[in-house]
Protein backbone atom coordinates (compact mmCIF):
# COMPACT_ATOMS: atom_id res chain seq x y z
CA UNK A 1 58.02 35.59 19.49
CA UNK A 2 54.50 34.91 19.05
CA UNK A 3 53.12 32.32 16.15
CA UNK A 4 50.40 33.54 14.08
CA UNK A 5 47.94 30.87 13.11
CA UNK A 6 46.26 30.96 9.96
CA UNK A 7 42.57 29.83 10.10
CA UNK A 8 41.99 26.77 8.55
CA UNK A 9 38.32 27.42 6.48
CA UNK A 10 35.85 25.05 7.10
CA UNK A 11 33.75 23.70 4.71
CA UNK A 12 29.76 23.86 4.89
CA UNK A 13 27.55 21.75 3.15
CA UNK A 14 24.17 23.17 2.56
CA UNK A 15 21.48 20.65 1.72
CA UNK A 16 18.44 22.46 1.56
CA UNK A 17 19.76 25.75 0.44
CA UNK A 18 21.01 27.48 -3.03
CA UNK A 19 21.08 25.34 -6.35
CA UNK A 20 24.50 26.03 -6.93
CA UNK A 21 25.63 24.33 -3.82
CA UNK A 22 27.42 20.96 -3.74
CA UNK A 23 24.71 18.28 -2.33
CA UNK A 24 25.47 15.55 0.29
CA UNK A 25 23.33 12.85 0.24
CA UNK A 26 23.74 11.95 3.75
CA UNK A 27 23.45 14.73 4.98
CA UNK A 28 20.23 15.80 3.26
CA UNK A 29 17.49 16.81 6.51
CA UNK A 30 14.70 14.93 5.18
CA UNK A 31 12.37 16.05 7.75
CA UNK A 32 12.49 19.46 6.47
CA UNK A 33 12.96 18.48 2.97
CA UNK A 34 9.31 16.64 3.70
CA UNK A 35 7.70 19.25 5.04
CA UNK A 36 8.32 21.60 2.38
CA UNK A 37 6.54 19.53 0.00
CA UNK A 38 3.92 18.11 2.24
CA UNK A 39 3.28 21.91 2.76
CA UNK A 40 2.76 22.72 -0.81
CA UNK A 41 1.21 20.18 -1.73
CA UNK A 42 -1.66 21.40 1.20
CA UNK A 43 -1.86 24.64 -0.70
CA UNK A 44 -2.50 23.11 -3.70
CA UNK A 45 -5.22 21.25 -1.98
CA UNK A 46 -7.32 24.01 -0.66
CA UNK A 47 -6.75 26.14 -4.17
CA UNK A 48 -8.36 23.08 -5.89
CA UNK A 49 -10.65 22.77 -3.03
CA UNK A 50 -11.56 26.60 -3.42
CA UNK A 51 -11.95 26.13 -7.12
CA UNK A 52 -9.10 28.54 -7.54
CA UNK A 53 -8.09 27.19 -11.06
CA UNK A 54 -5.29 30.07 -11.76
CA UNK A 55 -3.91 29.55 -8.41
CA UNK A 56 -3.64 25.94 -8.67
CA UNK A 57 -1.57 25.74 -11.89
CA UNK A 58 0.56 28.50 -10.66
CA UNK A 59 1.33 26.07 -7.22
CA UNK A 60 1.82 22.69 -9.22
CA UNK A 61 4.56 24.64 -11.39
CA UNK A 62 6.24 25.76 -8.56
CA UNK A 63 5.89 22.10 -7.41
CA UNK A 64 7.39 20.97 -10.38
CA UNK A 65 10.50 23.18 -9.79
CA UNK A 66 11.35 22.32 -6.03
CA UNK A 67 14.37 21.41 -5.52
CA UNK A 68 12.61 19.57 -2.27
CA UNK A 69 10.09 18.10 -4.85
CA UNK A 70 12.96 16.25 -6.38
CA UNK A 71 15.00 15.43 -3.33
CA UNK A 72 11.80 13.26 -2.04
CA UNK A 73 10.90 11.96 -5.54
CA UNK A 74 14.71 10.70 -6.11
CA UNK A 75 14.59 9.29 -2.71
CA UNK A 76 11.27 7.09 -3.02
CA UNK A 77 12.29 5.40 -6.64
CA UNK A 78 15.96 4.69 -5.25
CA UNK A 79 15.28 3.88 -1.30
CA UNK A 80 12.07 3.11 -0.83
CA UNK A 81 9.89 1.37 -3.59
CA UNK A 82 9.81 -1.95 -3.50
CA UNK A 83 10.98 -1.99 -7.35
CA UNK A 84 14.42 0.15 -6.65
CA UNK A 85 16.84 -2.34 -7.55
CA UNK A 86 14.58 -3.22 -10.96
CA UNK A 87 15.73 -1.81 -14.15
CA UNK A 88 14.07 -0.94 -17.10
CA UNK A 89 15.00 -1.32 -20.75
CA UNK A 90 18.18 0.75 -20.25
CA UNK A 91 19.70 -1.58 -17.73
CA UNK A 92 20.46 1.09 -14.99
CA UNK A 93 19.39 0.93 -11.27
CA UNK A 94 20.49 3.82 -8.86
CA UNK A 95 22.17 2.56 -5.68
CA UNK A 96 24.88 4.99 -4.54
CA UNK A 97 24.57 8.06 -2.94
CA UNK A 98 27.01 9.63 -5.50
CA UNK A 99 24.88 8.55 -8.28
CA UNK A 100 21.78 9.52 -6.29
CA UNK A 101 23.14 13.28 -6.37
CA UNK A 102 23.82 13.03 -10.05
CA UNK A 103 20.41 12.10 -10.83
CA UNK A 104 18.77 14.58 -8.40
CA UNK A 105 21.45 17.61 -10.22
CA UNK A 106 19.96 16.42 -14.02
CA UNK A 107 16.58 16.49 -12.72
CA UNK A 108 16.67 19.73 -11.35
CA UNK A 109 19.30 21.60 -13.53
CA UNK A 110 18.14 20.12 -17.03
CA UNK A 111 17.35 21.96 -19.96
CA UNK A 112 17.26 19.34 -22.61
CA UNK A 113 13.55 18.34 -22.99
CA UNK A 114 13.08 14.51 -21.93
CA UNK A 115 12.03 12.13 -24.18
CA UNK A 116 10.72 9.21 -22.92
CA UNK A 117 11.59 5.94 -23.24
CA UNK A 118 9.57 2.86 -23.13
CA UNK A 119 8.62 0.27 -20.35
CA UNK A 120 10.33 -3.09 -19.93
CA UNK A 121 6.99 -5.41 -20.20
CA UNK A 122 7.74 -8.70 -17.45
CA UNK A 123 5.13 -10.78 -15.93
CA UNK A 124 4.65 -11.70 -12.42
CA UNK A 125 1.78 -14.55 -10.95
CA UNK A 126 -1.83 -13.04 -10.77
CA UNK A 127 -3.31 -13.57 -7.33
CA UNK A 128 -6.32 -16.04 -7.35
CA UNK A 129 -5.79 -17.20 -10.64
CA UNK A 130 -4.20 -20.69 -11.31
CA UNK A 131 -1.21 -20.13 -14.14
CA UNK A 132 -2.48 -16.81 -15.35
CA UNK A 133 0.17 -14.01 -15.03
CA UNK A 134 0.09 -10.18 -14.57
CA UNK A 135 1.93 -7.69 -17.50
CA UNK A 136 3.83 -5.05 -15.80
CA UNK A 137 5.31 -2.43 -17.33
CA UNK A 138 8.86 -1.01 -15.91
CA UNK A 139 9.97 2.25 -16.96
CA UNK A 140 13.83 3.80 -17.08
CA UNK A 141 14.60 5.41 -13.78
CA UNK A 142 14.79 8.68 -14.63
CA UNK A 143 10.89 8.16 -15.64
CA UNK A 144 10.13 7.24 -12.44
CA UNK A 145 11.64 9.82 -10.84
CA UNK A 146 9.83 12.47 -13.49
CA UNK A 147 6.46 9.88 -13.14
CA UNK A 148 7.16 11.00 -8.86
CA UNK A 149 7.61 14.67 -8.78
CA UNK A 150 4.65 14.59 -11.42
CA UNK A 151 1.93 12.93 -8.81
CA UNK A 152 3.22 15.03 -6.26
CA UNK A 153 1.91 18.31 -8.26
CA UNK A 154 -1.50 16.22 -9.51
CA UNK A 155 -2.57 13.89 -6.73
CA UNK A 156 -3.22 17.10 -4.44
CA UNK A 157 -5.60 18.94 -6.84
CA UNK A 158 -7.65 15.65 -7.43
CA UNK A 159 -7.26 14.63 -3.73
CA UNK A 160 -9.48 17.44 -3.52
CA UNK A 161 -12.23 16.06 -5.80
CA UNK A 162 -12.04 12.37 -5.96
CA UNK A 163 -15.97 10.88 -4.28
CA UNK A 164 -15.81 9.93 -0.75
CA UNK A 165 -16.49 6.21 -1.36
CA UNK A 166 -13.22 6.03 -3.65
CA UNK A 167 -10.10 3.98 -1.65
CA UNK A 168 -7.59 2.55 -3.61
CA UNK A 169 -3.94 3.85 -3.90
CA UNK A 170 -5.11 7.17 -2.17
CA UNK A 171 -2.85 8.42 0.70
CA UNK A 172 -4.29 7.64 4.15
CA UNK A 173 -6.65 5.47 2.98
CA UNK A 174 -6.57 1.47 2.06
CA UNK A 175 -8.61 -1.89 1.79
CA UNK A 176 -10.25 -1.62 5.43
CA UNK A 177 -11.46 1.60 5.15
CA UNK A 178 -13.50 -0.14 2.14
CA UNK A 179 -14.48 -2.98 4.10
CA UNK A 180 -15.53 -0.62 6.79
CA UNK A 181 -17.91 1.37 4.26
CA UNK A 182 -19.56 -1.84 3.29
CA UNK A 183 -20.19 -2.56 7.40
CA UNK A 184 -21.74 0.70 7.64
CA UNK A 185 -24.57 0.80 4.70
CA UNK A 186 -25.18 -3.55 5.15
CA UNK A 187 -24.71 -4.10 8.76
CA UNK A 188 -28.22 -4.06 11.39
CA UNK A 189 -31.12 -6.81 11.00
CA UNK A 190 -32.85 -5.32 8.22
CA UNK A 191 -30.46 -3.67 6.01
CA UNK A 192 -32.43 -1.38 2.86
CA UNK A 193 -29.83 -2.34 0.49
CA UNK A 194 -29.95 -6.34 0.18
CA UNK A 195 -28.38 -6.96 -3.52
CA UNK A 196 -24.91 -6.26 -4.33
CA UNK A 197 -23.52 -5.88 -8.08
CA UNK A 198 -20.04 -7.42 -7.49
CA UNK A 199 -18.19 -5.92 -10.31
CA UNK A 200 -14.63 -6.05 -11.86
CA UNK A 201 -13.02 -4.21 -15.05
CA UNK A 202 -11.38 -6.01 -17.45
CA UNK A 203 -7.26 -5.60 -17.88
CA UNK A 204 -8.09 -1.67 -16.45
CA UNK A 205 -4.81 -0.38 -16.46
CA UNK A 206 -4.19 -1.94 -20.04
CA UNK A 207 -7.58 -0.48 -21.94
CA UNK A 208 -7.72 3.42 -20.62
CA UNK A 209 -8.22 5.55 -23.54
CA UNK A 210 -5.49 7.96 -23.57
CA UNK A 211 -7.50 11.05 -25.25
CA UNK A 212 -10.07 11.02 -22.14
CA UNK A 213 -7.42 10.68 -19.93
CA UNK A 214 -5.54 13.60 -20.80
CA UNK A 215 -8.80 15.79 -21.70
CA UNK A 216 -9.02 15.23 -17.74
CA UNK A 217 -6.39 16.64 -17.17
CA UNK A 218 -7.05 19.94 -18.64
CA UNK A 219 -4.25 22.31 -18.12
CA UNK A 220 -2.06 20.55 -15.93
CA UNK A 221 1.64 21.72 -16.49
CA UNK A 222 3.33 18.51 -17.37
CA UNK A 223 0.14 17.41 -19.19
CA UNK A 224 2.66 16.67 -22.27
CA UNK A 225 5.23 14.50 -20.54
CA UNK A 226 2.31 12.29 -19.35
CA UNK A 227 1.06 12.19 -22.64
CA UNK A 228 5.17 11.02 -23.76
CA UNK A 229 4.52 8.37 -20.85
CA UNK A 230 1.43 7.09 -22.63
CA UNK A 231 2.62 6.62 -25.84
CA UNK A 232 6.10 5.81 -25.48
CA UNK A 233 5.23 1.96 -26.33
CA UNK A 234 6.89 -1.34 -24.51
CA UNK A 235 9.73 -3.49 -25.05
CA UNK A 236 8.63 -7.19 -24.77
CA UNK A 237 11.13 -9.86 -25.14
CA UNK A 238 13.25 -7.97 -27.35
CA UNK A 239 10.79 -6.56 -29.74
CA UNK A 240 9.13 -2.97 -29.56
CA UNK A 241 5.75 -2.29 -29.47
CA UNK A 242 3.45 0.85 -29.87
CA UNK A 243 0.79 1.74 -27.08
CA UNK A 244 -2.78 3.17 -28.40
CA UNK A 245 -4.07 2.74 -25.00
CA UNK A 246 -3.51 2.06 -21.26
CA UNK A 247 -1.19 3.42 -18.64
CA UNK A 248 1.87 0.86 -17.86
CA UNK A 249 0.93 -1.16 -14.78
CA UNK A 250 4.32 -0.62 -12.64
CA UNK A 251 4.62 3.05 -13.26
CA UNK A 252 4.60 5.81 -10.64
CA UNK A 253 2.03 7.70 -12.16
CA UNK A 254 -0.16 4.52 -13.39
CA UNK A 255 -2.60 4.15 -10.15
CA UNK A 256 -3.06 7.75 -10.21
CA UNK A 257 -4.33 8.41 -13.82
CA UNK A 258 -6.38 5.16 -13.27
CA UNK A 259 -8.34 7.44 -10.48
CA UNK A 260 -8.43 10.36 -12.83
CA UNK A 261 -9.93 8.65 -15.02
CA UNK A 262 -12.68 6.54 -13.26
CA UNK A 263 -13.63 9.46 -11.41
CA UNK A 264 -17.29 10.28 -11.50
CA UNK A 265 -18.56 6.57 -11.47
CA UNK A 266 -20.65 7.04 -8.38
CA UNK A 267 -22.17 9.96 -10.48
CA UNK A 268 -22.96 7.66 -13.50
CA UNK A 269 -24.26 4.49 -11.50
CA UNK A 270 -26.78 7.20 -9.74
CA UNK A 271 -25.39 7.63 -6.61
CA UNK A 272 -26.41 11.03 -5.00
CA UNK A 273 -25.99 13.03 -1.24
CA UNK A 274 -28.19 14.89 1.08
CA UNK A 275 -27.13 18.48 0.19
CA UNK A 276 -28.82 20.50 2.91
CA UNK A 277 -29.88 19.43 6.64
CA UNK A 278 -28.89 17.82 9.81
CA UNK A 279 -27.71 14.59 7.24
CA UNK A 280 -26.03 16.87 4.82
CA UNK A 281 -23.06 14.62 3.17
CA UNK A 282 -24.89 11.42 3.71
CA UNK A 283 -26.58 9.07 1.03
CA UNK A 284 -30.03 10.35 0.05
CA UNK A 285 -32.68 7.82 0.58
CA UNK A 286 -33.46 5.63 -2.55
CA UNK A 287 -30.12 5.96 -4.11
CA UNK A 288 -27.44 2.96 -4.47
CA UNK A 289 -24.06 3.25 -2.53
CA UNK A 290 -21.23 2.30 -5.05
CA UNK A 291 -17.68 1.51 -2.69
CA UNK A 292 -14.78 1.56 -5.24
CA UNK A 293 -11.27 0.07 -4.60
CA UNK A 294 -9.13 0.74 -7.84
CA UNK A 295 -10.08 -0.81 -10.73
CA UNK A 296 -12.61 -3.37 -8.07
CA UNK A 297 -16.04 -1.79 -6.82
CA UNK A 298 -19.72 -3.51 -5.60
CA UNK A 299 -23.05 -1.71 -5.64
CA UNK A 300 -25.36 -2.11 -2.93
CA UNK A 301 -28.91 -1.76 -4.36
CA UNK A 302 -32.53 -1.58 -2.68
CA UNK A 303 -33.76 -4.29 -5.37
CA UNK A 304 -32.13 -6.73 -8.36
CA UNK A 305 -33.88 -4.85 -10.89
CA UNK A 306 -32.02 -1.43 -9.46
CA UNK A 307 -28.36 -3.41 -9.35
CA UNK A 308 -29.30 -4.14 -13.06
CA UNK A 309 -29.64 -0.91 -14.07
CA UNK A 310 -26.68 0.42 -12.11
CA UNK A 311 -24.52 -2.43 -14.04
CA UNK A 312 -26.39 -1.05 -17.49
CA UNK A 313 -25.46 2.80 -16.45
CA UNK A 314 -21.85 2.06 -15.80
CA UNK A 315 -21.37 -0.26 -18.79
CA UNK A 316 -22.42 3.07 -20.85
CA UNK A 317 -20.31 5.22 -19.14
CA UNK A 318 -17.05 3.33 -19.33
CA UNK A 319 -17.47 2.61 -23.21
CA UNK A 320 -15.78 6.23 -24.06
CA UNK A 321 -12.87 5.67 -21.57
CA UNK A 322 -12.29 2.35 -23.47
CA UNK A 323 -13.14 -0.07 -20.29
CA UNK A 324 -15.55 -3.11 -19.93
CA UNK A 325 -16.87 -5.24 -17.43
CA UNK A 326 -14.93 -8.82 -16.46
CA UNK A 327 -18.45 -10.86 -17.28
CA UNK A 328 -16.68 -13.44 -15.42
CA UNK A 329 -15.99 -11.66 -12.28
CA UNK A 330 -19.27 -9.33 -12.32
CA UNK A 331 -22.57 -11.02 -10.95
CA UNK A 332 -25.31 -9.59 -8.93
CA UNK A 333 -26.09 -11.44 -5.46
CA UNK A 334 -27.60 -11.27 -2.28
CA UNK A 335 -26.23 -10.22 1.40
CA UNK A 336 -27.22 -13.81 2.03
CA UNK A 337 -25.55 -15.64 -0.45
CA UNK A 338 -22.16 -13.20 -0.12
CA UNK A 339 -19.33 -12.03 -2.10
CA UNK A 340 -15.51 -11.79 -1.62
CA UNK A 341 -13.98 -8.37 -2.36
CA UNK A 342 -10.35 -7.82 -1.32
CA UNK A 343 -9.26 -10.47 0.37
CA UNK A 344 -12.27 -10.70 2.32
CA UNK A 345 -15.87 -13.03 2.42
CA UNK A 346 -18.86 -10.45 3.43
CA UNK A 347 -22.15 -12.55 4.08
CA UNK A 348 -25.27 -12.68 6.20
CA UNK A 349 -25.72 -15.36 8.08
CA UNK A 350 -28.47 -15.55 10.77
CA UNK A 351 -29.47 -11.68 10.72
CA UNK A 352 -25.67 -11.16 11.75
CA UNK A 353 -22.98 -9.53 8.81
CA UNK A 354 -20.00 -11.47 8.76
CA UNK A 355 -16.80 -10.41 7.66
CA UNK A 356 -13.52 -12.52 7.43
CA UNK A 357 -10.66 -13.47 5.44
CA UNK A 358 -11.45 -15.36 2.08
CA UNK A 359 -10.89 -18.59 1.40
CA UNK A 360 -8.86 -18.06 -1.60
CA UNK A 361 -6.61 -15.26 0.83
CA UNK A 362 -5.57 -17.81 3.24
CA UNK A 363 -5.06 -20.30 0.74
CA UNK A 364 -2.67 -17.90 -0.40
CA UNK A 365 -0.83 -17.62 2.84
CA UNK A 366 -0.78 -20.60 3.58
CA UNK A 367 0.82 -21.80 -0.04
CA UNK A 368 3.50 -19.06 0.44
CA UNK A 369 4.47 -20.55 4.18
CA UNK A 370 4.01 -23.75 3.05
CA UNK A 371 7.04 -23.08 0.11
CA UNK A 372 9.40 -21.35 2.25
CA UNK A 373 9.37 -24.01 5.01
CA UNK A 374 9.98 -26.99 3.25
CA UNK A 375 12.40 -24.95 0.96
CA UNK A 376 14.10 -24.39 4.53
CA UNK A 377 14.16 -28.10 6.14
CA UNK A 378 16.96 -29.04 7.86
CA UNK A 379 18.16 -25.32 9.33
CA UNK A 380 18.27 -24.38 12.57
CA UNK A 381 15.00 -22.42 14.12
CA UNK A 382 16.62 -18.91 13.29
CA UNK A 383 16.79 -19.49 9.84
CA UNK A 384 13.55 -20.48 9.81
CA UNK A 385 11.48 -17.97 11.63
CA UNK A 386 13.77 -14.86 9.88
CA UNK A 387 12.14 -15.39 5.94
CA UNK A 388 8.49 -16.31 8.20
CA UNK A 389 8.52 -13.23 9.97
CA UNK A 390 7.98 -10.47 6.71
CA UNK A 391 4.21 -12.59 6.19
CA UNK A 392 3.08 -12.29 9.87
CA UNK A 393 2.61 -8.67 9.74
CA UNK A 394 0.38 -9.04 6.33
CA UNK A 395 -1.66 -11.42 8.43
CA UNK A 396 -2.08 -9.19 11.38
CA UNK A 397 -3.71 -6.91 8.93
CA UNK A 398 -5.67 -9.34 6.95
CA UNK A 399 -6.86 -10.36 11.07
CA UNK A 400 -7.08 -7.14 12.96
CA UNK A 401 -9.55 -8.60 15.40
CA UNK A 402 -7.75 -11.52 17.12
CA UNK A 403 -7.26 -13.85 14.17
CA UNK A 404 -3.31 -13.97 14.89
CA UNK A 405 -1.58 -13.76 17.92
CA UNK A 406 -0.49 -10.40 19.13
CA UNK A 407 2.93 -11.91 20.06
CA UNK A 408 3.32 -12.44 16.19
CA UNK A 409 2.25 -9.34 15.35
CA UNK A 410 4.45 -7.37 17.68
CA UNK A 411 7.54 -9.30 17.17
CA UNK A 412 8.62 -7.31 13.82
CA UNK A 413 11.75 -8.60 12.81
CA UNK A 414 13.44 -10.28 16.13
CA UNK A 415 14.84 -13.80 15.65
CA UNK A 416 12.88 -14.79 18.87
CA UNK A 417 14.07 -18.46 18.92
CA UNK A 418 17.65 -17.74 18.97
CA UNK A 419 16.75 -15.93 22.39
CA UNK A 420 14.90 -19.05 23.70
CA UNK A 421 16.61 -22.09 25.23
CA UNK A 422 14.87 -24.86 26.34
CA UNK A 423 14.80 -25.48 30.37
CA UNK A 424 17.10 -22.72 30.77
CA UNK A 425 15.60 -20.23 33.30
CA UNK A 426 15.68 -16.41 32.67
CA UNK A 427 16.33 -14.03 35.65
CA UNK A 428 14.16 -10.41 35.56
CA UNK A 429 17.64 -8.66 34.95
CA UNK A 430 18.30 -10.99 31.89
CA UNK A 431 14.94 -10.34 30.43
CA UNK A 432 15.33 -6.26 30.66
CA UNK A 433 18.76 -6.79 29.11
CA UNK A 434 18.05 -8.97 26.42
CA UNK A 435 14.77 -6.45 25.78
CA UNK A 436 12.17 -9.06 24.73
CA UNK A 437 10.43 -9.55 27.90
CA UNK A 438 6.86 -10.02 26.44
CA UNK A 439 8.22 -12.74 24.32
CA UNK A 440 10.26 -14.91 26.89
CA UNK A 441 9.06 -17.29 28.72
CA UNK A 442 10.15 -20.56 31.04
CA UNK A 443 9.57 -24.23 28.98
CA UNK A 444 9.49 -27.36 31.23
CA UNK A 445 12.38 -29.78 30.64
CA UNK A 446 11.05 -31.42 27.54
CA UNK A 447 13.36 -33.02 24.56
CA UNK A 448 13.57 -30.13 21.85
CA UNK A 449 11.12 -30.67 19.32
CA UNK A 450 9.62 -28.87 16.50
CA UNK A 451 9.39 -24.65 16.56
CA UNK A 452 6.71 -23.32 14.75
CA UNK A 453 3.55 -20.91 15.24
CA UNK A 454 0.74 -22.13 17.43
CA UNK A 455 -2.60 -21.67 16.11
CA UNK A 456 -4.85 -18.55 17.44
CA UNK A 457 -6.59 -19.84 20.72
CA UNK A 458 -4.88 -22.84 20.59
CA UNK A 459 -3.15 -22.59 24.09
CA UNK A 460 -3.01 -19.67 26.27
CA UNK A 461 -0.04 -18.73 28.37
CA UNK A 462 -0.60 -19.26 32.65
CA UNK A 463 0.14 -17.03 35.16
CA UNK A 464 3.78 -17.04 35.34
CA UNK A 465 3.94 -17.20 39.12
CA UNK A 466 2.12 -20.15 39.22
CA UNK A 467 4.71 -22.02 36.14
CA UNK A 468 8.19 -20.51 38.32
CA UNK A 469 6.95 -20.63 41.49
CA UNK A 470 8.34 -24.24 42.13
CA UNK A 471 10.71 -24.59 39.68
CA UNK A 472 14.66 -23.47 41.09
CA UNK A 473 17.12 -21.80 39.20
CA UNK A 474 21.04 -23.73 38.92
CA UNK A 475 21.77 -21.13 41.70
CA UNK A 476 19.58 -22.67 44.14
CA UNK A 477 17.36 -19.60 43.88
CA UNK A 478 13.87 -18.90 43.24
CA UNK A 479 13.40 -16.43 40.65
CA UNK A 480 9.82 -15.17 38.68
CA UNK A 481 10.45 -14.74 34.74
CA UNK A 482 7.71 -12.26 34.44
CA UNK A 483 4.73 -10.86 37.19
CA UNK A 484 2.28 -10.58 34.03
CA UNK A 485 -1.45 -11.08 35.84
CA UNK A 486 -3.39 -12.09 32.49
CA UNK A 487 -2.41 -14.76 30.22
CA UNK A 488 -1.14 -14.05 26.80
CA UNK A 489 -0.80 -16.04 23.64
CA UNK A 490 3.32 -16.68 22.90
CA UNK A 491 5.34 -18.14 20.34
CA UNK A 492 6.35 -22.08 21.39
């Protein structure tokens, strides 16, 4: 007598398929899920490159509908930004992957217009100033969410027109590529441009007048839930408050509009390109070269009577979009005497351009070490180095040149010390297994003392054959920790 078996069906769930399917969060491909977007947002690149107006619209609403769109947006409010587990005046954050599918269903299934709701205004230390703090505005998370799939849909078409000498929050670019542009026009022995207008606007983010902003934006789709963002006012401390101007500093969207709507300041200070030739693209001779970060820029001018009337252009120009100068923070100066513009001192000294770390940055790093090791006296070296180790790599970049060891730089997140016994020797078999090889080394037979981080060129590592060479292992052996030829600076 033969059984028949009935066919158990199996269950399939599709991630990046039909709407109507039932989404698992762990399961979601986000490769592909990236590369649809990344994709469209390219197309609406070269449209707005083309000038293809029609075409561009008709991309940024299909943007706005992607179910791929929202996947990624979802994703970088509730995993990624650094803000994820802050909430806003709603008190809701969005942690599990069952209430990360919810939110991604609303989003994309909706039909109730959003209204929406306003920031959560908290304050957080301002960098370089002594008890002055920074207003940040928090929105709800589903504003976030909307405030992500919105730039992806925007950023692309202005990507496309933003000025060349424009780097802050703009993808693949950041503060060194700014430093770099000020190497380029003021580096040589006799640079043309000599005087610098060092230049700051005053509470940026906080002053932007909302009906330039959103003239600039034309005929964007979602030009009316930005406009809802702008106006939806602040909760502080309990009591509500109306906004006739700014963008929230803390939204998604914020660092965006503030590009939108500083573009065309290299245009106003009188900044103007080669349009034919062999130099085609680069600065035309005579003309100032203005090097914007954000709401933080400098001017480097031929003369001090040109970086006067740069300063006396721009301060016309930014009246209508509601922004002024800092008068505390804007001066004009010389190569020679120098200036400090993010995070770093540029100067001429001797007919040479220096560049390095501010005074004021390192101070800064050196304050925040300085707290979390005597908040941490008394534990063992492990608990010490693993809150240390998140700064080193923000060093490394402040020091791409050498300032900080490479061993720091490279050792990411390994407790190193806890790998690290003093005297004890370390076969080549133990070093491959334990995987930190470029990090190990032998110590003499010295008392344990102190672990901390030497001090760049402060002692170099010997050959290693000449440190083992002598020294036996408890098996009566002679064994070589590591056949490195060069010396390399280590952690002690």
């Amino acid at each position: 007598m033969t059984t028949r078996q009935t066919a158990t069906p199996v269950r399939v769930v599709v991630v990046n398929g039909p709407e109507g399917e039932l989404l698992d969060w762990d399961a979601v491909d986000w490769r592909t899920t990236q590369d649809d977007v990344r994709r469209l947002r390219q197309r609406i690149f070269t449209a707005s490159q083309a000038g293809d107006l029609k075409r561009v619209r008709n991309l940024q609403k299909l943007m706005l509908r992607s179910r791929a769109n929202t996947l990624v947006s979802v994703r970088r409010v509730t995993e990624l930004n650094a803000g994820r587990k802050t909430a806003g005046v709603d008190g809701k954050v969005v942690q599990r992957p069952e209430a990360k599918v919810e939110l991604v269903d609303w989003l994309q299934h909706s039909t109730e217009p959003w209204q929406a709701r306003p920031v959560k205004r908290v304050y957080i230390p301002k960098k370089g100033s002594t008890g002055k703090r920074r207003p940040l505005g928090i929105p709800v998370i589903v504003d976030r969410c909307l405030q992500a799939r919105v730039v992806n849909a925007l950023e692309p078409e202005w990507e496309a027109l933003f000025e060349s000498r424009s780097y802050g929050f703009r993808p693949g670019r950041g503060c060194h590529d700014a430093i770099d542009a000020i190497f380029h026009v003021a580096r040589g022995a006799n640079p043309r441009r000599c005087w610098v207008l060092d230049a700051d606007l005053a509470a940026a983010f906080d002053r932007i007048d909302h009906s330039h902003l959103l003239s600039q934006l034309g005929t964007f789709p979602a030009r009316g839930l930005i406009s809802d963002w702008l106006k939806a006012g602040m909760i502080d401390r309990g009591r509500f408050s109306p906004t006739e101007e700014g963008t929230p500093q803390g939204g998604v969207a914020s660092p965006l509009l503030l590009n939108v709507a500083l573009h065309g300041m290299e245009w106003a200070a009188g900044v103007r390109y080669q349009q034919t030739g062999v130099n085609a693209g680069y600065t035309a001779p005579g003309s100032p070269v203005l090097i914007r970060y954000a709401d933080d820029l400098v001017a480097l001018c031929h003369t001090r009577d040109e970086a006067e009337q740069v300063k006396a252009r721009l301060t016309e120009w930014l009246a209508p979009r509601g922004l002024t100068f800092n008068e505390d923070k804007t001066r004009i100066v010389t190569l020679d005497e120098g200036f400090d513009f993010l995070g770093f001192t540029v100067r001429r000294q001797s007919g040479k351009l220096l560049i390095k770390p501010s005074k004021a940055a390192l101070r800064r790093i050196r304050e925040r070490l300085r707290t979390e090791m005597r908040a941490l006296r008394g534990a063992n070296a492990s608990m010490v180095l693993i809150p240390a180790q998140p700064h080193h790599p923000g060093l490394g970049r402040l020091l791409p040149d050498g300032g900080v060891q490479r061993g720091i730089r490279s050792a990411g997140q390994v407790p190193v010390a806890t790998h690290l016994q003093v005297g004890q020797v370390w076969s080549r078999e133990q070093i491959e297994e334990v995987g930190y090889g470029p990090l190990l080394r032998c110590v003499q037979q010295v008392p344990a003392g102190p672990v901390g981080v030497r001090r760049p060129r402060q002692r170099r590592l010997l050959h290693q054959n000449r440190l083992d060479q002598h020294r036996p292992t408890p098996d009566g052996q002679r064994r070589v920790v590591s056949g490195r030829s060069r010396s390399r600076p280590v952690l002690g």
